[in-house]
N, C-alpha and C. Protein backbone atom coordinates (compact mmCIF):
# COMPACT_ATOMS: atom_id res chain seq x y z
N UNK A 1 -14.90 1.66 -39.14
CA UNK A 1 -13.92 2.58 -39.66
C UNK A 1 -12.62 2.36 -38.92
N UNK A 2 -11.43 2.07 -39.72
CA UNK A 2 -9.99 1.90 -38.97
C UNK A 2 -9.42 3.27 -39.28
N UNK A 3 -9.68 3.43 -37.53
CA UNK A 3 -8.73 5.40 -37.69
C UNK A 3 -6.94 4.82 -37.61
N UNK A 4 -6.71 3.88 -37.74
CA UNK A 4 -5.14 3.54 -37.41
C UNK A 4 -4.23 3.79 -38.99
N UNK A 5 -5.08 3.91 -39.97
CA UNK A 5 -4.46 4.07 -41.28
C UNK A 5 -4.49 5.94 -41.51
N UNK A 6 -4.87 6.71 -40.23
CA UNK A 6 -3.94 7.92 -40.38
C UNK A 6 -2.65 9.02 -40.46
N UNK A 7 -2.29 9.52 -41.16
CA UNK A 7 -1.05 9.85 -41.47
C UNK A 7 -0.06 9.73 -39.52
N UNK A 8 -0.88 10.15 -39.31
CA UNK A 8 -0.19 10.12 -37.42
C UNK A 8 -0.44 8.73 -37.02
N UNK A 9 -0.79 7.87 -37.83
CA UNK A 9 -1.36 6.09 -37.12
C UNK A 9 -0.25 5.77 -36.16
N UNK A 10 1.04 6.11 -36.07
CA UNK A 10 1.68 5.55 -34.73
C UNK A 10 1.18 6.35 -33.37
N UNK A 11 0.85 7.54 -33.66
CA UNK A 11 0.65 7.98 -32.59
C UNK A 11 -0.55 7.63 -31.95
N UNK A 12 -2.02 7.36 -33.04
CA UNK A 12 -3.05 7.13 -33.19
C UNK A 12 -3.01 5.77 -32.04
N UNK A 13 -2.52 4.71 -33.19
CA UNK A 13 -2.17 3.55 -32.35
C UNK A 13 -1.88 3.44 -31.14
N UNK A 14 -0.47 4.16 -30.82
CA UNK A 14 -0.06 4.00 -29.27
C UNK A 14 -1.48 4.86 -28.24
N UNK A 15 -1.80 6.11 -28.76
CA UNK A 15 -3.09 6.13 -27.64
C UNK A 15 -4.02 5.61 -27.53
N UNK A 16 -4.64 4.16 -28.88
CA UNK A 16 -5.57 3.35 -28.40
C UNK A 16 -4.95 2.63 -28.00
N UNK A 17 -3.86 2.21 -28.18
CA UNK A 17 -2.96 0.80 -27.14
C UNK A 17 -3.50 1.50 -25.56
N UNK A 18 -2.90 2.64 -25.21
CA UNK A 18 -2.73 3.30 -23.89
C UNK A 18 -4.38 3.11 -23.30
N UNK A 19 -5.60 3.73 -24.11
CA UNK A 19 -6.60 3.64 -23.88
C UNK A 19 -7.01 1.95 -23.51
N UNK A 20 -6.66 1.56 -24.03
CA UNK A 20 -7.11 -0.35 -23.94
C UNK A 20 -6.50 -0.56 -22.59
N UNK A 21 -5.44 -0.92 -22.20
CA UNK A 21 -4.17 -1.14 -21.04
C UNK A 21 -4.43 -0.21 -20.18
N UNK A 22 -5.20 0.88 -20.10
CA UNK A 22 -6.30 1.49 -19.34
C UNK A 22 -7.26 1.16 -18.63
N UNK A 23 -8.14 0.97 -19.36
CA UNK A 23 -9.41 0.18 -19.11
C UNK A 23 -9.19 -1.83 -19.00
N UNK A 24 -7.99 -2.18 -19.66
CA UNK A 24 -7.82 -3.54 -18.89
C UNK A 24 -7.59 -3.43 -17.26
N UNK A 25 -6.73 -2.38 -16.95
CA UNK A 25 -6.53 -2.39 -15.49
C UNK A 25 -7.60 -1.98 -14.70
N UNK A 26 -8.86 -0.93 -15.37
CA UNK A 26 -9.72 -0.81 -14.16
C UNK A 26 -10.42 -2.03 -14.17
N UNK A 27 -10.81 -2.90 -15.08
CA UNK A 27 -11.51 -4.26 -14.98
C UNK A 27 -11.05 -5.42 -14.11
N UNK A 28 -9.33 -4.59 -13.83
CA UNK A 28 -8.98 -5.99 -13.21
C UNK A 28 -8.62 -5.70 -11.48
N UNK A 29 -8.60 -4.31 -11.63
CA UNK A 29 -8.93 -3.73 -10.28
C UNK A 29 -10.32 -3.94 -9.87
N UNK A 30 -11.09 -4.09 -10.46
CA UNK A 30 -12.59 -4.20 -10.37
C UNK A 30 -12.80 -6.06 -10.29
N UNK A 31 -12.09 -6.33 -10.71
CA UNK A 31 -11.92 -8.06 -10.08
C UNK A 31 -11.53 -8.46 -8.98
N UNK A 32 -10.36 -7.39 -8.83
CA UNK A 32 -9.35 -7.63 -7.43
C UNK A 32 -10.78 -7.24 -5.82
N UNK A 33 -11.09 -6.09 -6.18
CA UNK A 33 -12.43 -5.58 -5.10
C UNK A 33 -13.51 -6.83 -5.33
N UNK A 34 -13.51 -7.42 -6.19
CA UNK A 34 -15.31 -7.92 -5.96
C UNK A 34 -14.90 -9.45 -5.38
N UNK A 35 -13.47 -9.78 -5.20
CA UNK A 35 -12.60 -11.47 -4.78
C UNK A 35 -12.53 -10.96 -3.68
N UNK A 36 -11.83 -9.81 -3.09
CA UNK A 36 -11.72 -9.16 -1.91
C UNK A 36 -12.93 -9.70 -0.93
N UNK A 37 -13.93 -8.99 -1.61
CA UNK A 37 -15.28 -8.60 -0.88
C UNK A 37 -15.91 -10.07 -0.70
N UNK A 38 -15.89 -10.68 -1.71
CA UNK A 38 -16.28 -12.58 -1.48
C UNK A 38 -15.31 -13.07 -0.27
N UNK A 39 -13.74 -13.36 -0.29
CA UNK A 39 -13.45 -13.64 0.82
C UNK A 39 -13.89 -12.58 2.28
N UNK A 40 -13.95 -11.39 2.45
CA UNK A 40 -14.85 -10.80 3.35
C UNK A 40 -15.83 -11.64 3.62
N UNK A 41 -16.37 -11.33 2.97
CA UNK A 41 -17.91 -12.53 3.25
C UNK A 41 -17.94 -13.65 3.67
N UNK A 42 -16.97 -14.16 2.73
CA UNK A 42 -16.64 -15.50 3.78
C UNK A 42 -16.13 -15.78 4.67
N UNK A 43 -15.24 -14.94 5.21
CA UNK A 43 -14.27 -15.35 6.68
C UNK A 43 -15.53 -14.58 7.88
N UNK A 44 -16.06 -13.57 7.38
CA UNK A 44 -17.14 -12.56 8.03
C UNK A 44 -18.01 -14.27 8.90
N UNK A 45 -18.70 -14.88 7.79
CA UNK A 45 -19.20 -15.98 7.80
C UNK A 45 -19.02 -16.90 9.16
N UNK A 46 -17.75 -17.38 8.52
CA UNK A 46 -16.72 -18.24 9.25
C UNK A 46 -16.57 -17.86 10.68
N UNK A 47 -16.62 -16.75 10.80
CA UNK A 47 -16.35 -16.22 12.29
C UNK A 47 -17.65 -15.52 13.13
N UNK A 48 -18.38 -16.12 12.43
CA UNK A 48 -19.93 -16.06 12.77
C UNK A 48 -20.39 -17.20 13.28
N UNK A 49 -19.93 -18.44 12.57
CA UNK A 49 -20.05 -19.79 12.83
C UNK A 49 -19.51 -20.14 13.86
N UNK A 50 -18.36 -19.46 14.73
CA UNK A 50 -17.63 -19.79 15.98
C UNK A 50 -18.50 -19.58 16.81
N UNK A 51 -18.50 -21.21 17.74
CA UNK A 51 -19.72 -20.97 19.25
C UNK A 51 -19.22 -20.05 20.02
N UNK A 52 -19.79 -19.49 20.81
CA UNK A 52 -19.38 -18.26 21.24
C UNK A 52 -18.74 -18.75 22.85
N UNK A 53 -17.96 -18.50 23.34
CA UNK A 53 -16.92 -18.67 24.36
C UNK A 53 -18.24 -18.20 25.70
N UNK A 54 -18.16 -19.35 26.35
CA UNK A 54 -18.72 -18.95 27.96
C UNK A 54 -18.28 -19.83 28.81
N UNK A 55 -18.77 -19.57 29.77
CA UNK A 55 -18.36 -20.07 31.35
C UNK A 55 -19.07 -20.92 31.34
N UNK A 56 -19.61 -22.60 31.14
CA UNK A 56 -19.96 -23.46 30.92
C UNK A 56 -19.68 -24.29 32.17
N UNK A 57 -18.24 -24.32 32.63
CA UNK A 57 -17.80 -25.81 33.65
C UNK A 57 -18.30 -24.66 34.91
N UNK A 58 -18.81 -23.84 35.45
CA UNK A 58 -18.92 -23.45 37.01
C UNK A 58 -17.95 -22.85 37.51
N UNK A 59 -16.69 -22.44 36.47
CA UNK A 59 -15.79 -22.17 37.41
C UNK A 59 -15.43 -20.44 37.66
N UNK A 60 -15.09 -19.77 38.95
CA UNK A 60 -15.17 -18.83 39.14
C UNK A 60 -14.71 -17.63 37.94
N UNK A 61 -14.78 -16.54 37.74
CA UNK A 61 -14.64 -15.86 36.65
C UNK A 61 -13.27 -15.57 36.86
N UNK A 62 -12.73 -15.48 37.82
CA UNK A 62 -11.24 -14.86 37.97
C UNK A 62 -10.10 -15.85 37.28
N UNK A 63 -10.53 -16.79 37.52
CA UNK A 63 -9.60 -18.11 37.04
C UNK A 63 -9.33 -17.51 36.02
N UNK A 64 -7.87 -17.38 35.64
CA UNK A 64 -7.21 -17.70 34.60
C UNK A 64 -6.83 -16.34 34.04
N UNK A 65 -7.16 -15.32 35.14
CA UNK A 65 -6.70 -14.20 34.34
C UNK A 65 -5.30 -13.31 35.05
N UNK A 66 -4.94 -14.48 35.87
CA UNK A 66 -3.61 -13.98 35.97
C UNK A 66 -2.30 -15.03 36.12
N UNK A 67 -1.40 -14.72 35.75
CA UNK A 67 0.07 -15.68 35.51
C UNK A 67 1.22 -15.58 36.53
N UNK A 68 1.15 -16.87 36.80
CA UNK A 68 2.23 -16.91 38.03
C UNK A 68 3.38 -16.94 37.32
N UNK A 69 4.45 -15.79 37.80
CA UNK A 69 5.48 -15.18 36.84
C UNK A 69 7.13 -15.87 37.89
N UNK A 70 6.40 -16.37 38.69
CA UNK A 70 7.85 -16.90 39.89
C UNK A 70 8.24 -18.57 38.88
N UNK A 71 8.99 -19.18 39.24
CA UNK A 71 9.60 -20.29 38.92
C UNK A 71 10.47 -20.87 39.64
């Protein structure tokens, strides 16, 4: 049934236009979250995969945590 051939069909029309251009944007907001959440996952990943930082060469723990500020 085409409700657009009612005496009000412009108005008809423009609120299923509005209704459509509606629901296109939550689908594409709903694209934007689920690309989001994949790169999440993947950098999450990625930074999971980094060997984890230790004291390996013997050298005392203090090393390096302060900066000689003279010149």
């Amino acid at each position: 049934m085409d409700i657009s051939g009612i005496s009000a069909g412009g108005a008809v029309s423009a609120a299923l236009a509005q209704k459509e251009a509606g629901t296109e944007a939550q689908v594409q907001v709903t694209m934007l979250k689920k690309a989001l959440d994949t790169q999440t996952e993947g950098a999450l990943a990625l930074l999971d995969a980094l060997p984890q930082a230790s004291n390996t060469q013997g050298l005392p723990a203090n090393l390096g945590q302060n900066i000689n500020t003279k010149a």
